[in-house]
Protein backbone atom coordinates (compact mmCIF):
# COMPACT_ATOMS: atom_id res chain seq x y z
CA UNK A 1 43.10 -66.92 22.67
CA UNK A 2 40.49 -65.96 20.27
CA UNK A 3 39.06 -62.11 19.82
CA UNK A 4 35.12 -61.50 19.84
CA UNK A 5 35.01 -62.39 16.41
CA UNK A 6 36.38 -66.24 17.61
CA UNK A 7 39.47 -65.10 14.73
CA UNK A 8 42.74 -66.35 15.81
CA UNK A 9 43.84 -63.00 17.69
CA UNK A 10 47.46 -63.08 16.52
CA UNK A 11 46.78 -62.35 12.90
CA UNK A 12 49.29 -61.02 10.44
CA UNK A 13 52.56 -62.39 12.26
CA UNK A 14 51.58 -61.12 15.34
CA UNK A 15 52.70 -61.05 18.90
CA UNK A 16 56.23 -62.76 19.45
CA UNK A 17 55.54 -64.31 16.15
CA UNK A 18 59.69 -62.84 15.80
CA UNK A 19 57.84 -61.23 12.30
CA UNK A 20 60.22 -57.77 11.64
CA UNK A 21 57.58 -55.04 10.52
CA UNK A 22 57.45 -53.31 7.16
CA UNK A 23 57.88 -49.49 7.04
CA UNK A 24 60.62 -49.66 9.89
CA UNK A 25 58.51 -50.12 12.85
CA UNK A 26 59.19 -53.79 14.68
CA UNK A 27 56.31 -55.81 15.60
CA UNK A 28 54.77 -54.70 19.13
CA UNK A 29 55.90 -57.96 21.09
CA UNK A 30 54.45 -57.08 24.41
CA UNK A 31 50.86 -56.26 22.64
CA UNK A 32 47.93 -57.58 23.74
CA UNK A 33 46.64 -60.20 20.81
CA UNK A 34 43.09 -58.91 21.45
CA UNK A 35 44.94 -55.02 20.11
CA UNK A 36 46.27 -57.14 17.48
CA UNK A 37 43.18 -58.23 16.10
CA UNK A 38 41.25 -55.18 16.34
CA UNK A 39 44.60 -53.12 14.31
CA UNK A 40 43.97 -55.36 11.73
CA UNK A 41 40.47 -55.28 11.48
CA UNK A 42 41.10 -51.23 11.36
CA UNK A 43 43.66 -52.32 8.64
CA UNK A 44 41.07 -54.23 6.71
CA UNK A 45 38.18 -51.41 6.76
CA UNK A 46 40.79 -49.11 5.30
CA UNK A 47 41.88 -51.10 2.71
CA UNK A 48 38.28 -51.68 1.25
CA UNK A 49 37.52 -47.54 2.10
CA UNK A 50 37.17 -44.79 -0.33
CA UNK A 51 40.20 -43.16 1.07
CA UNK A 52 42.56 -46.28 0.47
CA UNK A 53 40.65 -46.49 -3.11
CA UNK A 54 41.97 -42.30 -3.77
CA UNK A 55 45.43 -42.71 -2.08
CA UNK A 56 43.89 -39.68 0.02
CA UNK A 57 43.29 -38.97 3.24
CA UNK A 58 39.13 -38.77 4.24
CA UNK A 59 37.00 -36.47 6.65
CA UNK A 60 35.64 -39.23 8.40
CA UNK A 61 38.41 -41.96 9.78
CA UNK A 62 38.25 -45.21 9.60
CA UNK A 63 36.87 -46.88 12.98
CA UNK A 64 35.98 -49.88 15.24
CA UNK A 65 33.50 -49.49 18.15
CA UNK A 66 33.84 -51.32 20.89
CA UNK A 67 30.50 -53.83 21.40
CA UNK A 68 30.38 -57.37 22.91
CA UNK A 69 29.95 -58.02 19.14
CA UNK A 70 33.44 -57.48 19.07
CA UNK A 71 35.40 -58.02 21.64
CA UNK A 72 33.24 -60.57 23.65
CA UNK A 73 31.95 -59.37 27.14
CA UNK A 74 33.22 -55.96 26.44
CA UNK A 75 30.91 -53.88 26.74
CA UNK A 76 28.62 -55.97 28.92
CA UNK A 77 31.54 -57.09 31.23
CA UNK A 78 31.82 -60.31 31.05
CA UNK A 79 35.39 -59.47 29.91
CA UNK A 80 38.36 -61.44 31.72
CA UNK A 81 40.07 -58.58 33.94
CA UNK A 82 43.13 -58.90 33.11
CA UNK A 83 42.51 -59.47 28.97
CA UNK A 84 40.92 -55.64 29.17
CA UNK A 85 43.46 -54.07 31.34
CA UNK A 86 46.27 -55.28 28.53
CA UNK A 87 43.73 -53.98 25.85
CA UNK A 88 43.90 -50.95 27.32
CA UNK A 89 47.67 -50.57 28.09
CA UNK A 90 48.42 -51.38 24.30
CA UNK A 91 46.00 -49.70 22.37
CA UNK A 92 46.87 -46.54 25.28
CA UNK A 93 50.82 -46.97 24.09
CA UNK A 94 49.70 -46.63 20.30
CA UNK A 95 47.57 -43.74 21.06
CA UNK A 96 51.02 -42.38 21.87
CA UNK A 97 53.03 -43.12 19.02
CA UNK A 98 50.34 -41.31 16.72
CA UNK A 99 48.72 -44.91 15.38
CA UNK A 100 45.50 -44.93 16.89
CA UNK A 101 43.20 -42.15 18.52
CA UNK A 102 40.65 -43.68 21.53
CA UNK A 103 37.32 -42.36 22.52
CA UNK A 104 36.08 -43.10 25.93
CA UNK A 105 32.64 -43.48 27.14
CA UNK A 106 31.77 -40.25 29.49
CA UNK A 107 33.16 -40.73 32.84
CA UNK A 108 34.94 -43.79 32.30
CA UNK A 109 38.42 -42.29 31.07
CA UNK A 110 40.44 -45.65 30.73
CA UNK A 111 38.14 -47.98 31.96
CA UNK A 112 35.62 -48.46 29.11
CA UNK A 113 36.49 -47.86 25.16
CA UNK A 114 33.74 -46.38 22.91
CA UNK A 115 35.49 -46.20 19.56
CA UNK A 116 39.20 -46.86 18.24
CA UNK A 117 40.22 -44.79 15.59
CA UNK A 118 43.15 -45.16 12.66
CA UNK A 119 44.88 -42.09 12.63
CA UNK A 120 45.95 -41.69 8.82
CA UNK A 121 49.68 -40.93 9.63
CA UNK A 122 49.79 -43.72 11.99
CA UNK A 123 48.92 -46.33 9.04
CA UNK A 124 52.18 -47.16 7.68
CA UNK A 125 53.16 -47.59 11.78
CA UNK A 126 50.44 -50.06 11.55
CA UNK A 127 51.56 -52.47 9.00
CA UNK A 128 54.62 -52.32 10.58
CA UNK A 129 53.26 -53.48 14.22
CA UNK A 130 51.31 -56.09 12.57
CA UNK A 131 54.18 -57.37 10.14
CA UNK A 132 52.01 -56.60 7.81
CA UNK A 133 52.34 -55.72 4.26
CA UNK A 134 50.69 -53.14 2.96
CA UNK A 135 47.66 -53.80 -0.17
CA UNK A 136 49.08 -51.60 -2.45
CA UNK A 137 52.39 -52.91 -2.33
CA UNK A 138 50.94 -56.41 -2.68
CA UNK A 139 49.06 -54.99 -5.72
CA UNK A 140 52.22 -54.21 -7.31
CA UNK A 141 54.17 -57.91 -6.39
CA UNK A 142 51.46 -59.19 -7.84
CA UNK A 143 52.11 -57.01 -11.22
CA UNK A 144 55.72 -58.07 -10.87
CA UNK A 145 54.22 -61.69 -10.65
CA UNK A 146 52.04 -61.43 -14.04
CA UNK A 147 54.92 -59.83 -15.80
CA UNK A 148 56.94 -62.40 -15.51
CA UNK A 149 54.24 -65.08 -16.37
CA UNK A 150 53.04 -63.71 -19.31
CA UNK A 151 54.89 -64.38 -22.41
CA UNK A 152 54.25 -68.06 -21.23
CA UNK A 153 50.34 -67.58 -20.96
CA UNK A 154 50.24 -68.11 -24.66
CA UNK A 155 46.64 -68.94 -25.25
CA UNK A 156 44.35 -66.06 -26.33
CA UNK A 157 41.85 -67.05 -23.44
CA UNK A 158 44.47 -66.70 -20.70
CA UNK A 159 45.88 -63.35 -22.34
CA UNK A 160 41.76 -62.14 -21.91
CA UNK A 161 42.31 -63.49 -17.98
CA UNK A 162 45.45 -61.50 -17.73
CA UNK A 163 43.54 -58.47 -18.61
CA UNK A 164 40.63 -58.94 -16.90
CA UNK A 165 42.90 -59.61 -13.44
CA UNK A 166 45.39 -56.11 -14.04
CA UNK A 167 42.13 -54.20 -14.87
CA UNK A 168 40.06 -55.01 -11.45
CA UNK A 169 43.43 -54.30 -9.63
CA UNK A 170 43.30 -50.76 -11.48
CA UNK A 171 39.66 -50.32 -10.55
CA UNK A 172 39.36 -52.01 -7.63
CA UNK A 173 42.79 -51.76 -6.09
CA UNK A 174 42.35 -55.14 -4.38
CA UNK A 175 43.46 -58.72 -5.90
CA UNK A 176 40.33 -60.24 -7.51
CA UNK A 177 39.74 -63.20 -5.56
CA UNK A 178 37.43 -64.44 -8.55
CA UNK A 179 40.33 -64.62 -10.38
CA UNK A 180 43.07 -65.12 -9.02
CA UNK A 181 43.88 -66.29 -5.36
CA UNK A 182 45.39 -63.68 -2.79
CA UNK A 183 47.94 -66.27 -1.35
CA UNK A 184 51.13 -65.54 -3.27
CA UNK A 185 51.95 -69.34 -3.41
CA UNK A 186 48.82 -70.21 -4.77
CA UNK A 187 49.07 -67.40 -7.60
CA UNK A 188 52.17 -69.62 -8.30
CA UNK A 189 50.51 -72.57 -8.40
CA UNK A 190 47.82 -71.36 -10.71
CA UNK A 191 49.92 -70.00 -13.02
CA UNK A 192 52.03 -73.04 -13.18
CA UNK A 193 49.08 -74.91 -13.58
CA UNK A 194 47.95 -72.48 -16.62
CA UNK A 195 51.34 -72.74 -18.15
CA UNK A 196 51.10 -76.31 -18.08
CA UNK A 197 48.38 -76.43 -19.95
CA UNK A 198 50.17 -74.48 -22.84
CA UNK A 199 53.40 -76.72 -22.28
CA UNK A 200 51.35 -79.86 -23.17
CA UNK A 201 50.01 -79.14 -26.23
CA UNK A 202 47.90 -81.90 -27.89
CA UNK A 203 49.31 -84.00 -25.02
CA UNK A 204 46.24 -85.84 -23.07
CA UNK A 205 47.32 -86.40 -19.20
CA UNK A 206 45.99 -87.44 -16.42
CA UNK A 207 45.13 -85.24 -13.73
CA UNK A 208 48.13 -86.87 -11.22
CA UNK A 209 50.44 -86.87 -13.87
CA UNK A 210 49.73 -83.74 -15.23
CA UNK A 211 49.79 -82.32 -11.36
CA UNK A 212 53.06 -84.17 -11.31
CA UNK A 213 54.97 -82.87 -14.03
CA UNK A 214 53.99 -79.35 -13.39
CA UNK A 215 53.31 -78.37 -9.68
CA UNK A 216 56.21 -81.08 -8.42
CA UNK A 217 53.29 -83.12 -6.81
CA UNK A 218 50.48 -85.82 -7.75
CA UNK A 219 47.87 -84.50 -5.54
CA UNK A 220 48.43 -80.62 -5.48
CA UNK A 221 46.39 -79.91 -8.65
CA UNK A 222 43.50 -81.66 -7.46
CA UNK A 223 43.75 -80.16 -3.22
CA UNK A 224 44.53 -77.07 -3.81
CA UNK A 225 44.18 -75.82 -8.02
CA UNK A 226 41.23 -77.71 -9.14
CA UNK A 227 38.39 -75.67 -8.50
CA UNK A 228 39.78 -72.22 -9.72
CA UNK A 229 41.00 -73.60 -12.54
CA UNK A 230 37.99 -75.40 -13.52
CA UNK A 231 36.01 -72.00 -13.40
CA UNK A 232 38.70 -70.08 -15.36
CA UNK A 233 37.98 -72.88 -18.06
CA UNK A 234 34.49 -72.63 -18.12
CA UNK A 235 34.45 -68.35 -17.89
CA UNK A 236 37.31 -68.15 -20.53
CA UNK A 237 37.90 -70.81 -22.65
CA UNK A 238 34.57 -72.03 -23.48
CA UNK A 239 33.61 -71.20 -26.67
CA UNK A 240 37.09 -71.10 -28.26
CA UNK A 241 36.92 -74.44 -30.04
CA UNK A 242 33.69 -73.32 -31.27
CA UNK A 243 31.17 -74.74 -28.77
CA UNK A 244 29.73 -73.32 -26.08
CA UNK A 245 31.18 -75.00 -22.96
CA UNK A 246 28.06 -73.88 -20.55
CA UNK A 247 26.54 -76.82 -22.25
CA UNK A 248 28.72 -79.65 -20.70
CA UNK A 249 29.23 -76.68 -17.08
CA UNK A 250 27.80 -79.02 -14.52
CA UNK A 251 31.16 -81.64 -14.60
CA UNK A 252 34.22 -80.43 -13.77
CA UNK A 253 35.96 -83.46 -15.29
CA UNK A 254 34.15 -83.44 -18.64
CA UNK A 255 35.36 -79.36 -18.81
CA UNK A 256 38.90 -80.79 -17.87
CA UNK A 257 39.36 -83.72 -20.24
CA UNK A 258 38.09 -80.49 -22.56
CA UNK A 259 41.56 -79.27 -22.12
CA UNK A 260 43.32 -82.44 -21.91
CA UNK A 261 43.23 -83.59 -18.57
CA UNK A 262 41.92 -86.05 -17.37
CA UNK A 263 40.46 -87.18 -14.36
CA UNK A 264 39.93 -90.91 -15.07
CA UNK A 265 41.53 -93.61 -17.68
CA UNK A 266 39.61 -93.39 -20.03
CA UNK A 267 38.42 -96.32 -22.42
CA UNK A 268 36.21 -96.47 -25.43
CA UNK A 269 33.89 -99.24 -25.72
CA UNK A 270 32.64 -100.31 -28.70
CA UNK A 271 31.35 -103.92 -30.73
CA UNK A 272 30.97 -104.71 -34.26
CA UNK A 273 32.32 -105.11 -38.04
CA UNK A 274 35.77 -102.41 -37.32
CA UNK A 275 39.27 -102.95 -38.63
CA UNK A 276 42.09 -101.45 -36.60
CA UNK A 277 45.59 -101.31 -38.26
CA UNK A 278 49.11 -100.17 -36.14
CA UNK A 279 51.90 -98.78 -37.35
CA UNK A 280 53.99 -102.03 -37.98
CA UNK A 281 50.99 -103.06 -40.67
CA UNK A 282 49.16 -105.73 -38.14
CA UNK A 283 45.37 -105.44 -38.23
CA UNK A 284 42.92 -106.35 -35.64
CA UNK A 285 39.28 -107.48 -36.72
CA UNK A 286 37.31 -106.01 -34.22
CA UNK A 287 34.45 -107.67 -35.30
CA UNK A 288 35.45 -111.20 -34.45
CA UNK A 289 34.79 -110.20 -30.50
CA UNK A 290 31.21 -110.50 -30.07
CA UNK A 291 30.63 -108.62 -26.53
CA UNK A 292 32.78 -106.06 -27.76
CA UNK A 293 36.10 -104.61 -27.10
CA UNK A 294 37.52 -101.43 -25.03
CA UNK A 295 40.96 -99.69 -25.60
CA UNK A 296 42.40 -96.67 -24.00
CA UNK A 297 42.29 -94.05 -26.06
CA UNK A 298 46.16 -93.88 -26.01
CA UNK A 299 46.00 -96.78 -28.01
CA UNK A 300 43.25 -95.69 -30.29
CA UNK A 301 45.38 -92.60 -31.31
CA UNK A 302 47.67 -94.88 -32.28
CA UNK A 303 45.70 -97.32 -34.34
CA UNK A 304 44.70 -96.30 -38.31
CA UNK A 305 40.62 -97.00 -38.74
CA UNK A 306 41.19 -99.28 -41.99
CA UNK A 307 37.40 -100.79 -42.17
CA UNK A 308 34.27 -99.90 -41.11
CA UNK A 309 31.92 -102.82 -42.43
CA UNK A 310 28.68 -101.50 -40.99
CA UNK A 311 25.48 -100.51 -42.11
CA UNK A 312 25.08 -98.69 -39.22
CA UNK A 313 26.53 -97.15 -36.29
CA UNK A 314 25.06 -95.98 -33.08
CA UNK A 315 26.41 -94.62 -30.41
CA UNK A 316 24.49 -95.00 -26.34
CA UNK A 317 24.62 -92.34 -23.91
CA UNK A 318 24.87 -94.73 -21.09
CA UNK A 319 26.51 -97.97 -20.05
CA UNK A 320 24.00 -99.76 -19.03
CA UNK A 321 21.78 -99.46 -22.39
CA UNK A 322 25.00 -99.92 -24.66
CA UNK A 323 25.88 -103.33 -22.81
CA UNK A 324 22.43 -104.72 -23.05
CA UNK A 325 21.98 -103.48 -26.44
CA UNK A 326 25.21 -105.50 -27.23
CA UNK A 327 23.88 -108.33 -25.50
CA UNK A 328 19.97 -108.40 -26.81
CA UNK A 329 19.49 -106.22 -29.83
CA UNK A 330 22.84 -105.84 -31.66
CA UNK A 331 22.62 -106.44 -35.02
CA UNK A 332 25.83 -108.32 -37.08
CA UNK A 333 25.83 -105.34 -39.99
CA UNK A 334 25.55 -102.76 -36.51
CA UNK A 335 28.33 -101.11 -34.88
CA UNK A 336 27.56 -99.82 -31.20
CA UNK A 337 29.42 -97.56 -29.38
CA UNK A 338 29.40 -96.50 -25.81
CA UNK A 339 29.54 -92.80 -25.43
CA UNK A 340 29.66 -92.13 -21.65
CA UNK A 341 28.23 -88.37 -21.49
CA UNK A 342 29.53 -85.61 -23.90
CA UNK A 343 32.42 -87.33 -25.82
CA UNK A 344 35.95 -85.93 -24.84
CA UNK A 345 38.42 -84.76 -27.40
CA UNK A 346 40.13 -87.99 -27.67
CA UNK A 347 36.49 -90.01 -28.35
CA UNK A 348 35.51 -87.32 -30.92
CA UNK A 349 38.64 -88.14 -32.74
CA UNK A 350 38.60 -91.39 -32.89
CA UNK A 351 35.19 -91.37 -34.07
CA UNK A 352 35.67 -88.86 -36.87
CA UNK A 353 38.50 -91.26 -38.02
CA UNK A 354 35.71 -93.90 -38.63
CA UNK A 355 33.21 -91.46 -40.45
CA UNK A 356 36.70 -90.77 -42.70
CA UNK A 357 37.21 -94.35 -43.27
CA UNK A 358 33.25 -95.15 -44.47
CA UNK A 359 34.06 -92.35 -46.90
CA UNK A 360 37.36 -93.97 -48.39
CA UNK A 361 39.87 -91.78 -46.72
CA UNK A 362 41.14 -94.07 -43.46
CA UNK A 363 44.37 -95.34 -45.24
CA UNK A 364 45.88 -91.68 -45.01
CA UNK A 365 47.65 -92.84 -42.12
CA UNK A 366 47.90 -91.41 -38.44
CA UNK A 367 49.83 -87.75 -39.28
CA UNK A 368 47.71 -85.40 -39.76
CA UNK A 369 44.33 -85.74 -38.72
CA UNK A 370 44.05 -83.97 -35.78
CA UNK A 371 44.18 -80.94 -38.33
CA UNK A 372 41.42 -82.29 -40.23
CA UNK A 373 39.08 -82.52 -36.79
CA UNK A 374 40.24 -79.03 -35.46
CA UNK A 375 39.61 -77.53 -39.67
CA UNK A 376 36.24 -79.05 -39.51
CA UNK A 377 37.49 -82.09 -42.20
CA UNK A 378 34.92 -84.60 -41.79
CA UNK A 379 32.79 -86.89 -44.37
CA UNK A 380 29.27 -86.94 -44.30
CA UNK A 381 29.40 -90.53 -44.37
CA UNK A 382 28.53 -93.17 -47.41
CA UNK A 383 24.53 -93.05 -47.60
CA UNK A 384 24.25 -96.62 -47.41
CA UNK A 385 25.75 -96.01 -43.66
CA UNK A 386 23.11 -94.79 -41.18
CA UNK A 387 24.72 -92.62 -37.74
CA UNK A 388 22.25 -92.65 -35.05
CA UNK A 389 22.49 -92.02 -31.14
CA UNK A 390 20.55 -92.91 -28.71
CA UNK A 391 20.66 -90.61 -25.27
CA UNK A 392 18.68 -89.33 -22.50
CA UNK A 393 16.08 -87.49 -23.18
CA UNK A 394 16.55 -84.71 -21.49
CA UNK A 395 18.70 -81.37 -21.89
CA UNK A 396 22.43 -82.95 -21.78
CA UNK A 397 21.04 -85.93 -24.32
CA UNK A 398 20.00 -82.99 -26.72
CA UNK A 399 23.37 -81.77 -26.52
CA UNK A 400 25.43 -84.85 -26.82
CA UNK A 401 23.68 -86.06 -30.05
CA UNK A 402 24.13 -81.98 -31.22
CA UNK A 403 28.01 -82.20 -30.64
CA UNK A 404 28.23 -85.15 -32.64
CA UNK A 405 26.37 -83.95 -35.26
CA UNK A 406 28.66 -80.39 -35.06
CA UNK A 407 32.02 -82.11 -35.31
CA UNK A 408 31.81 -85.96 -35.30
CA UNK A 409 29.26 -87.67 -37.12
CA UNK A 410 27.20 -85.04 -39.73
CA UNK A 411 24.70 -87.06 -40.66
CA UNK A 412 23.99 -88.25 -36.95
CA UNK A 413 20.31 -88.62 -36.35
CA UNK A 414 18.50 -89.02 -33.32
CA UNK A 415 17.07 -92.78 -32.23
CA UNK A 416 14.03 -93.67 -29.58
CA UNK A 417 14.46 -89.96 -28.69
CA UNK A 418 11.03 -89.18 -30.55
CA UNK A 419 8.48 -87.01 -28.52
CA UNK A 420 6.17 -89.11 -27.99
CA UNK A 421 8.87 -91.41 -26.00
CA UNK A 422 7.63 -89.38 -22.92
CA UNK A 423 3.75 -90.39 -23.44
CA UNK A 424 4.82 -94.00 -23.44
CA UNK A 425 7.27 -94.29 -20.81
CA UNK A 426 5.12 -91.77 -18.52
CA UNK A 427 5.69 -93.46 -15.28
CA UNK A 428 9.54 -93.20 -15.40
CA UNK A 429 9.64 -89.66 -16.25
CA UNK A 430 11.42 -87.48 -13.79
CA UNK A 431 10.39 -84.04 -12.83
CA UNK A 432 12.48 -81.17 -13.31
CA UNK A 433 12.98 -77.72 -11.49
CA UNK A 434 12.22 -74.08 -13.01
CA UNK A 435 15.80 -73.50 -13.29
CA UNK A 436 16.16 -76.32 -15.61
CA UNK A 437 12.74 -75.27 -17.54
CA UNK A 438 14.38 -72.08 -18.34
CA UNK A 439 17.55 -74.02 -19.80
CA UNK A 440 15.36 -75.76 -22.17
CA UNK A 441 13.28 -72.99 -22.88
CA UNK A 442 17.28 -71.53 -23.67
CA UNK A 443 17.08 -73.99 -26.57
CA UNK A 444 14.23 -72.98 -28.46
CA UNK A 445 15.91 -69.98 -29.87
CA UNK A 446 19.79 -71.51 -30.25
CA UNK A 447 20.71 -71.50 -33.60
CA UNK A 448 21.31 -74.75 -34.94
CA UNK A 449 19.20 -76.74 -32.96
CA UNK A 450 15.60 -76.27 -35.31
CA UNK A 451 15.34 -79.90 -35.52
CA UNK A 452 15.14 -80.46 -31.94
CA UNK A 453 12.20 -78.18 -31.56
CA UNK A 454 9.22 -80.67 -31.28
CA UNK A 455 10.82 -82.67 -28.79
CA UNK A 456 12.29 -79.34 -26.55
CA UNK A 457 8.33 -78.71 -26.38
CA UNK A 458 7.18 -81.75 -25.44
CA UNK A 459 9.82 -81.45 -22.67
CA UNK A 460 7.84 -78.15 -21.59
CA UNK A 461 5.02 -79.54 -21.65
CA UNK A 462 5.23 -82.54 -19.69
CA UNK A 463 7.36 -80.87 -17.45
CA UNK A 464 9.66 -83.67 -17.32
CA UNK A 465 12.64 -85.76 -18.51
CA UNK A 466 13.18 -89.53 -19.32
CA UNK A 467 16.36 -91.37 -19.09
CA UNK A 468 17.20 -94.65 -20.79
CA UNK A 469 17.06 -96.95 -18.30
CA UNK A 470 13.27 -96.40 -18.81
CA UNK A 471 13.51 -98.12 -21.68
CA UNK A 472 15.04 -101.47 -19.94
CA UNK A 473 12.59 -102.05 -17.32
């Protein structure tokens, strides 16, 4: 049976649920499930009132009235006989024990309810009918729970969390569902989850195997951690490696593989003069496959960059492009590589390894040079090599050929991404909406992005972007 509010009436262990109550009052196991519902709804309006926010009792009490709005046919009498008359014979035996206080219309003294009221000494009665655990003492398990998590939430960004979480609860004196879940087991899970992420260090997982190793289960992270996790990423630790994480917002898995986990295997495809060394001294000439080759990037964080015999590298936003540029336009001094969207931590490594070895430092060996990328260690490049990337010319493109330039590639410069690109290809251009305007209009005054100026406002002013398929048709 459902209550007016089509709620599953027996809410909070409810009627011969077999639930013992808190505060030493046993659940009501003859009760009617429609009382059951509306106690806890009286429950719930008390726990968001001013008087539960003081800790002090209020002039005005906290109240239901009694409309078809909620209890269905009430009021208008559509109401199933027999459903009222237990209505009435519970909420009349609470009256009684000092938990509720009823109001009936004029003239219809047990027949027809106007108002329930929560008597204030009658609350901790309440919990107790309903099984029920009282907020505040759920406020302070949930203090227990963070004690005990923190001196493993070792990252600066989840120590901010911590303190954002305890200082809502002080405020607020409810659980901040924006931050943390109200379920205890999925606190648990989070914070497993977030303590994970600490226990892994430099460690790149995927997302099952990461979900595996910490939560006991391939598929939990993804069903039931994902999504609050993601968004505690994006509100907390964006920004702490230096970028600014709103940039690359709009996929979850790019902000994940941001922190090491990630959601696909992930492969790096590139063609061209590149010589690959492992550990036991053999070499691979990367150059003698002329469509190119792909390795995990496992294997690439393995493998010393010994060569890089180009005159120039690019790198190609999309697949499509890169493979027809490797099939059509490559040239044999030319390096391509295929980017894939904003390059995760493991791509940006291995391609500040190869700007190291066109500057002469490659044979330095594999120890070591994730300290160099994370200190900001990376050559400019030989000048006789020329970086380029070629992207979408749109806001993300803009971005993806900055973040190179930031930490990858210095000298990086933008190719057939030139302003006027969106004059010639004008039929393929795609129009955007004011919400993305006012992202690019965001641009104009970011530091650091100057050079990107003249093509930001021709973006304005054609009030579109092109992507680079338009450049295959």
């Amino acid at each position: 049976m459902t209550d007016g509010k089509g709620r599953d009436a027996a809410v909070g262990g409810g009627v011969g649920s077999g639930v013992a109550g808190v505060a030493g009052v046993a659940v009501d196991r003859d009760a009617s499930p429609l009382a059951v519902a509306l106690l806890g709804d009286l429950l719930d309006r008390y726990e968001r009132s001013a008087a539960f926010q003081s800790a002090a009792e209020q002039h005005r009490r906290i109240q239901v009235k009694l409309t078809d709005r909620e209890i269905a046919g009430y009021q208008s009498g559509g109401m199933d006989a027999d459903d009222r008359s237990a209505l009435h014979e519970t909420l009349k035996r609470w009256a009684g024990a000092g938990i509720v206080a009823l109001r009936w219309a004029p003239y219809e003294e047990g027949n027809l309810l106007e108002r329930v009221l929560l008597e204030w000494k009658g609350i901790p009665d309440a919990y107790g009918l309903l099984g029920r655990m009282p907020r505040a003492d759920r406020l302070e398990q949930v203090e227990e729970l963070l004690r005990e998590w923190e001196p493993r939430l070792q990252f600066p960004w989840m120590q901010r969390w911590l303190a954002d979480v305890r200082e809502s609860m002080a405020e607020r004196r409810a659980i901040p569902r924006r931050l943390l879940p109200e379920d205890a087991q999925e606190q648990g899970l989070l914070l497993q989850s977030l303590t994970g992420l600490v226990d892994k260090g430099d460690e790149a997982l995927p997302v099952r195997l990461f979900s595996k190793r910490y939560l006991r289960g391939s598929k939990v992270f993804e069903q039931r951690v994902r999504s609050r996790f993601v968004r505690l990423l994006r509100e907390y630790a964006a920004g702490t490696d230096g970028r600014d994480w709103a940039d690359i917002a709009e996929e979850d898995g790019v902000v994940l593989a941001e922190a090491g986990i990630l959601e696909a295997h992930e492969v790096v495809e590139f063609c061209g003069p590149l010589v690959l060394r492992a550990r036991d001294g053999a070499t691979l000439d990367c150059g003698r496959f002329p469509l190119g080759l792909g390795l995990d990037t496992h294997a690439l964080a393995e493998l010393e960059v010994v060569e890089v015999g180009a005159a120039r590298v690019l790198s190609i936003e999309n697949k499509t492009n890169y493979h027809q540029y490797v099939l059509h336009e490559r040239r044999p001094d030319e390096l391509v590589v295929y980017l894939g969207g904003f390059p995760s931590p493991a791509k940006r490594r291995f391609l500040a390894r190869m700007a190291r070895a066109v500057d002469g430092r490659g044979a330095g060996g594999v120890e070591g040079r994730e300290r160099e990328v994370e200190r900001g260690d990376l050559a400019a490049g030989r000048s006789s090599v020329e970086w380029l990337h070629w992207g979408d010319i749109d806001y993300g493109g803009i971005l993806i050929a900055q973040t190179l330039a930031d930490g990858v590639w210095p000298q990086v410069r933008p190719w057939r991404m030139e302003p006027d690109r969106l004059e010639e290809f004008a039929q393929y251009l795609e129009p955007y909406s004011p919400g993305y305007r006012a992202r690019l209009e965001a641009l104009l005054g970011r530091p650091g992005l100057e050079g990107w100026r003249p093509l930001v406002e021709k973006l304005l002013e054609v009030g579109a972007t092109l992507e680079q398929e338009a450049f295959l048709v």
